[in-house]
Protein backbone atom coordinates (compact mmCIF):
# COMPACT_ATOMS: atom_id res chain seq x y z
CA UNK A 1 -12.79 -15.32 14.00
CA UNK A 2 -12.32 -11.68 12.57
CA UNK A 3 -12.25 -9.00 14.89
CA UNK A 4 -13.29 -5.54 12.85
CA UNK A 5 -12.17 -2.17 14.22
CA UNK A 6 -13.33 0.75 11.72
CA UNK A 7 -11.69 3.67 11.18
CA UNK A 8 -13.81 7.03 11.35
CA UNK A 9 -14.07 7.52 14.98
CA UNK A 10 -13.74 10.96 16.83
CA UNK A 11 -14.64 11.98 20.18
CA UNK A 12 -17.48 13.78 18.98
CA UNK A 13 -19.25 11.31 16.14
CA UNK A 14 -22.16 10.51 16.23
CA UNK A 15 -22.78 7.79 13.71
CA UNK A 16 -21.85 4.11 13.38
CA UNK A 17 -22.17 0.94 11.78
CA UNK A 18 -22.54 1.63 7.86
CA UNK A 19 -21.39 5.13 8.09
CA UNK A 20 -18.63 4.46 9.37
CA UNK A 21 -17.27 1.35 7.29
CA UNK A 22 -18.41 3.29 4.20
CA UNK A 23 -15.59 5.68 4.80
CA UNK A 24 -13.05 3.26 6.06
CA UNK A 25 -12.59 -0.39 7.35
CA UNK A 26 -9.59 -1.69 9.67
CA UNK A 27 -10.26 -5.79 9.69
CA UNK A 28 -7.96 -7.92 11.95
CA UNK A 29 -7.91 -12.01 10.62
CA UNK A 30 -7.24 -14.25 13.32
CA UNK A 31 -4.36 -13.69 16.33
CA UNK A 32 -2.04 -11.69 14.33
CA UNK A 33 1.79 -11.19 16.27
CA UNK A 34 3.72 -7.57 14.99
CA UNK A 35 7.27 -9.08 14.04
CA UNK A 36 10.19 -6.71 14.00
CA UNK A 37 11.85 -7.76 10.28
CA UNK A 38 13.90 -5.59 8.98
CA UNK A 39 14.53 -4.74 5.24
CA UNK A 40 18.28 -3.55 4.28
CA UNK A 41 18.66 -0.92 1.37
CA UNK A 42 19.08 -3.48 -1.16
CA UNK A 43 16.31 -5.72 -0.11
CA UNK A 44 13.64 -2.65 0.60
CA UNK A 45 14.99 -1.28 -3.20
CA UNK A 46 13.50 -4.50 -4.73
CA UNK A 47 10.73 -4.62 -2.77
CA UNK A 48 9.80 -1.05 -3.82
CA UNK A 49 10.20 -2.48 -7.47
CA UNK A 50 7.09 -5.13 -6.82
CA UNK A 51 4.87 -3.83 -4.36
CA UNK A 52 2.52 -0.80 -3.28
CA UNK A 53 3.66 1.18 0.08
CA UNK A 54 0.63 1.86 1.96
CA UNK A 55 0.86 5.42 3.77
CA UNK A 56 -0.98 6.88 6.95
CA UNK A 57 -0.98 10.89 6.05
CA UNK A 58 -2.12 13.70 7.82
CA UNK A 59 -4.22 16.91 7.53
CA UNK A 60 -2.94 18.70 10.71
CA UNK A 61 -5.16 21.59 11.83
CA UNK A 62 -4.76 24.54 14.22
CA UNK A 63 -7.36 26.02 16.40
CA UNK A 64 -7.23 28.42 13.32
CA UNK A 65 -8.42 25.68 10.91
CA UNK A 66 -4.95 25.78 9.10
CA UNK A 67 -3.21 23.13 7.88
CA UNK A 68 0.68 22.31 8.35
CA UNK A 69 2.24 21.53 5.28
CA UNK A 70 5.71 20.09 5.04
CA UNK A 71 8.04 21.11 1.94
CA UNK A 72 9.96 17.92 0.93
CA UNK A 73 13.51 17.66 -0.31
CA UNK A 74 13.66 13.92 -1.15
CA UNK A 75 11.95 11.76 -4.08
CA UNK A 76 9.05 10.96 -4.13
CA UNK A 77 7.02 15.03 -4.48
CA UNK A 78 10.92 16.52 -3.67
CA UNK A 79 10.79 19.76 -4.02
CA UNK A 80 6.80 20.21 -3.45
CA UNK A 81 4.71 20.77 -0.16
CA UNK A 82 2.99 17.54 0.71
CA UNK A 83 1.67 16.01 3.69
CA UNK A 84 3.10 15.26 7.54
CA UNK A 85 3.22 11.59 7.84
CA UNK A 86 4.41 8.05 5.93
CA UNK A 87 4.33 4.47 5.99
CA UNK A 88 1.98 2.38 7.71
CA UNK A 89 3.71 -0.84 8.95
CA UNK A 90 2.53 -4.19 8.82
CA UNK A 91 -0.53 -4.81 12.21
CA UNK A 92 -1.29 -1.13 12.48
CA UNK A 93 -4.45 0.15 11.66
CA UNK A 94 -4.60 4.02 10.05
CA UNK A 95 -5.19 5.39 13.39
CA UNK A 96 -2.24 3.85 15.00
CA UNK A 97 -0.27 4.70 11.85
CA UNK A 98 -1.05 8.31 11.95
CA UNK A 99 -0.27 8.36 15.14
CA UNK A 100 3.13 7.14 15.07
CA UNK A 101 3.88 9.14 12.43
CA UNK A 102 2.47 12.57 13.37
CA UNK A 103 4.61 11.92 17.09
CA UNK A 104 7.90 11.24 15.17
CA UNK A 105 7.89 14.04 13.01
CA UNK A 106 6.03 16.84 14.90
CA UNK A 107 7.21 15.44 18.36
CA UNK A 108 3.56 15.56 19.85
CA UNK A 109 1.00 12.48 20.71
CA UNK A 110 -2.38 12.53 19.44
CA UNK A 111 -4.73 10.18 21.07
CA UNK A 112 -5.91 7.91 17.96
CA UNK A 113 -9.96 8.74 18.16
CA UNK A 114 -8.82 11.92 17.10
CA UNK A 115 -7.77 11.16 13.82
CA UNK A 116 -10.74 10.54 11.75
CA UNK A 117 -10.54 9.32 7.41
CA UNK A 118 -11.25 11.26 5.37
CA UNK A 119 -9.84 10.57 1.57
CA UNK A 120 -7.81 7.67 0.19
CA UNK A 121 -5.56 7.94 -3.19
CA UNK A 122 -3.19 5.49 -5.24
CA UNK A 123 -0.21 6.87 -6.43
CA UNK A 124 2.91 6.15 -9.33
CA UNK A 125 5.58 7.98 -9.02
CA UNK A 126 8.27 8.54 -11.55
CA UNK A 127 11.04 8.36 -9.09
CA UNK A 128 11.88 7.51 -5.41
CA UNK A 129 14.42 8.32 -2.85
CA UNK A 130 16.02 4.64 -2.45
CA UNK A 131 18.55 3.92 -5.51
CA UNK A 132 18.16 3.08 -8.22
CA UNK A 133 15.85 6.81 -8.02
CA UNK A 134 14.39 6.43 -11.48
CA UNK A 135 12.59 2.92 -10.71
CA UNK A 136 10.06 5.21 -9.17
CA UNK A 137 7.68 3.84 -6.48
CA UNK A 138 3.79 3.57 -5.74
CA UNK A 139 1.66 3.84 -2.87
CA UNK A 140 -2.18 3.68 -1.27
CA UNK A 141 -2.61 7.14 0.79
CA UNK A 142 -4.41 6.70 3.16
CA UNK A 143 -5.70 10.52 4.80
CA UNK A 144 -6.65 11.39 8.06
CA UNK A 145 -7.55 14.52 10.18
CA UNK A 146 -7.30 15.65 13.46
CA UNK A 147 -7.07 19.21 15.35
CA UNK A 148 -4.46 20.06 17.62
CA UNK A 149 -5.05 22.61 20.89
CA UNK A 150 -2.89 25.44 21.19
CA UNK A 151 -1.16 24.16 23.95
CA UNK A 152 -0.29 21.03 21.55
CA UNK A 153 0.67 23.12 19.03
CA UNK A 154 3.02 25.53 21.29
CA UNK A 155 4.87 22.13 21.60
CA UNK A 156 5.18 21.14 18.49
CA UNK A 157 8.65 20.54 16.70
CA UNK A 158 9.61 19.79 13.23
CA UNK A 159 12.47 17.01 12.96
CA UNK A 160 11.99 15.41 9.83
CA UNK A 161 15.32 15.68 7.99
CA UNK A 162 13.38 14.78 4.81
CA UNK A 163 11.60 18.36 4.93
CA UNK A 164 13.24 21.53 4.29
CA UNK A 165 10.64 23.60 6.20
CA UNK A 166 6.91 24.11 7.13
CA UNK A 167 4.23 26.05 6.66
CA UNK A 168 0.44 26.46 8.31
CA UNK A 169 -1.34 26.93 5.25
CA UNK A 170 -5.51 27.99 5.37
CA UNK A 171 -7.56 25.67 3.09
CA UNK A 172 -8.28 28.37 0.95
CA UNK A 173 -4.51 28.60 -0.47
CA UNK A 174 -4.23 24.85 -0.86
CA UNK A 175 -6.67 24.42 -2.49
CA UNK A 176 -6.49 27.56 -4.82
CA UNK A 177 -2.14 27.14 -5.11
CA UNK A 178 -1.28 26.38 -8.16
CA UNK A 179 1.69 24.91 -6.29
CA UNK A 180 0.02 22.53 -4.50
CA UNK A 181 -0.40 18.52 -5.69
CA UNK A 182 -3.90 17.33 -6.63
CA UNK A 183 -4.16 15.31 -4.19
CA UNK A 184 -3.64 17.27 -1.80
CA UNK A 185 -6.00 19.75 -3.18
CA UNK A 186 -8.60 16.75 -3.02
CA UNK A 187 -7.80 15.71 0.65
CA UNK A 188 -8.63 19.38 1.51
CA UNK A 189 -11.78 19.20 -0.40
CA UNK A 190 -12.65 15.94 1.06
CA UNK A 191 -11.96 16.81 4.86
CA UNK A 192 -14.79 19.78 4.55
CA UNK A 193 -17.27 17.53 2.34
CA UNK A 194 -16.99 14.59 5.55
CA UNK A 195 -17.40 17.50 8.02
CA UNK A 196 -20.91 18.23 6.14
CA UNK A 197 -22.01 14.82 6.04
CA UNK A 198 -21.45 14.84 9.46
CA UNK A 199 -23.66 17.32 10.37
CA UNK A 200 -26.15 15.59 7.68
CA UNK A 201 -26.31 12.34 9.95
CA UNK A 202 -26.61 14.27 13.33
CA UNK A 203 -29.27 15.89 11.53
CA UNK A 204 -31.12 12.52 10.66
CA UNK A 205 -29.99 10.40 14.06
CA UNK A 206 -31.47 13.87 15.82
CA UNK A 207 -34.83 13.14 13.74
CA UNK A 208 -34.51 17.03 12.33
CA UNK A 209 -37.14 18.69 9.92
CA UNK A 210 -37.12 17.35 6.39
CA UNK A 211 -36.20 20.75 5.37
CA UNK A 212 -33.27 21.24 7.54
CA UNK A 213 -32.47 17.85 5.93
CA UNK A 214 -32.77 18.84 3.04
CA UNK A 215 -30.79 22.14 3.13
CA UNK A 216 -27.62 20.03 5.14
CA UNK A 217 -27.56 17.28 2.15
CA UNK A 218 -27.96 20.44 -0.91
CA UNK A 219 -25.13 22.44 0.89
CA UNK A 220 -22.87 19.05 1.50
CA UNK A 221 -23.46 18.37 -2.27
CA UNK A 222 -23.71 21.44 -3.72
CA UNK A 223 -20.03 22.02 -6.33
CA UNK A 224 -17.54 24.30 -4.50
């Protein structure tokens, strides 16, 4: 039997079925068992050479709306702001991956109906951190987003030794920074384009006038 668990759930939707798979799908085959293998350097080095890493990533808001933004000081985007978060290990589903990862590097737990997809990238890069550097690596992002209270965020704490420092950054300057990586650019532009179509379906499932419809679906569509 296969047991599906989709991916774009919040606290606050208000849509399911198609919607939802259409933006992400988490499918589990059968009884599957986590194991707890372990890679060494040299083994995880040649593994990098032959497969895709797949990556849970984060856009981490305030009660502001601002985003925190890690500077990285390691292969791959060293030396460039980038995203909190990283790999997604083998049985977890994005949600439990962003969770993990958001609670080991900013030291607070997010309940996982929180986080909610809302852009997915591939990705070559020229080089990695694991020798030999210049094999370079690749990897499916997979992006989430979830909003922290200010309590949350009073206890949050950076210990990421990959990261030099952090920043809470409005979507505004990431998008507009020259500084800033595409994709990341994209993930910012994709986050306020879901947040529309949101409204859109409430809008429909709330059986709305055709012109209020109308003027959600123009102003979700419309170029920024």
């Amino acid at each position: 039997k296969c047991r599906t668990t989709t991916t774009t759930t919040t606290k606050h939707s208000v849509y399911s079925g198609a919607h939802r798979a259409s933006r992400h799908g988490h499918y589990v085959t059968g009884k599957y068992v986590k194991n707890s293998t372990f890679l060494e350097d040299e083994e995880y080095s040649r593994a990098l050479d032959c497969i895709v890493k797949g990556c849970a990533d984060v856009l981490l808001q305030d009660s502001e709306g601002r985003i925190l933004i890690g500077y990285r000081n390691v292969e791959p985007a060293a030396n460039k702001p980038w995203f909190i978060g990283g790999r997604i290990k083998v049985g977890d589903s994005v949600f439990e991956a962003a969770r993990i990862n958001v609670k080991r590097e900013c030291k607070i737990d997010i309940e996982e109906t929180r986080f909610e997809v809302v852009h997915t990238s591939t990705h070559v890069w020229a080089k990695r951190k694991q020798a030999p550097t210049e094999n370079g690596t690749g990897d499916v992002i997979v992006v989430s987003t979830a909003t922290i209270t200010d309590e949350e965020k009073s206890k949050l704490e950076m210990v990421n030794t990959e990261y030099d420092g952090y920043a809470w950054k409005t979507p505004e300057e990431i998008v507009g920074g020259e500084e800033f990586h595409p994709a990341l650019k994209n993930a910012v532009k994709a986050m306020f384009f879901n947040k529309k179509q949101n409204k859109l379906i409430e809008a429909v499932m709330e059986g709305k006038s055709d012109g209020e419809i109308a003027q959600l679906a123009r102003d979700a569509f419309a170029e920024k």
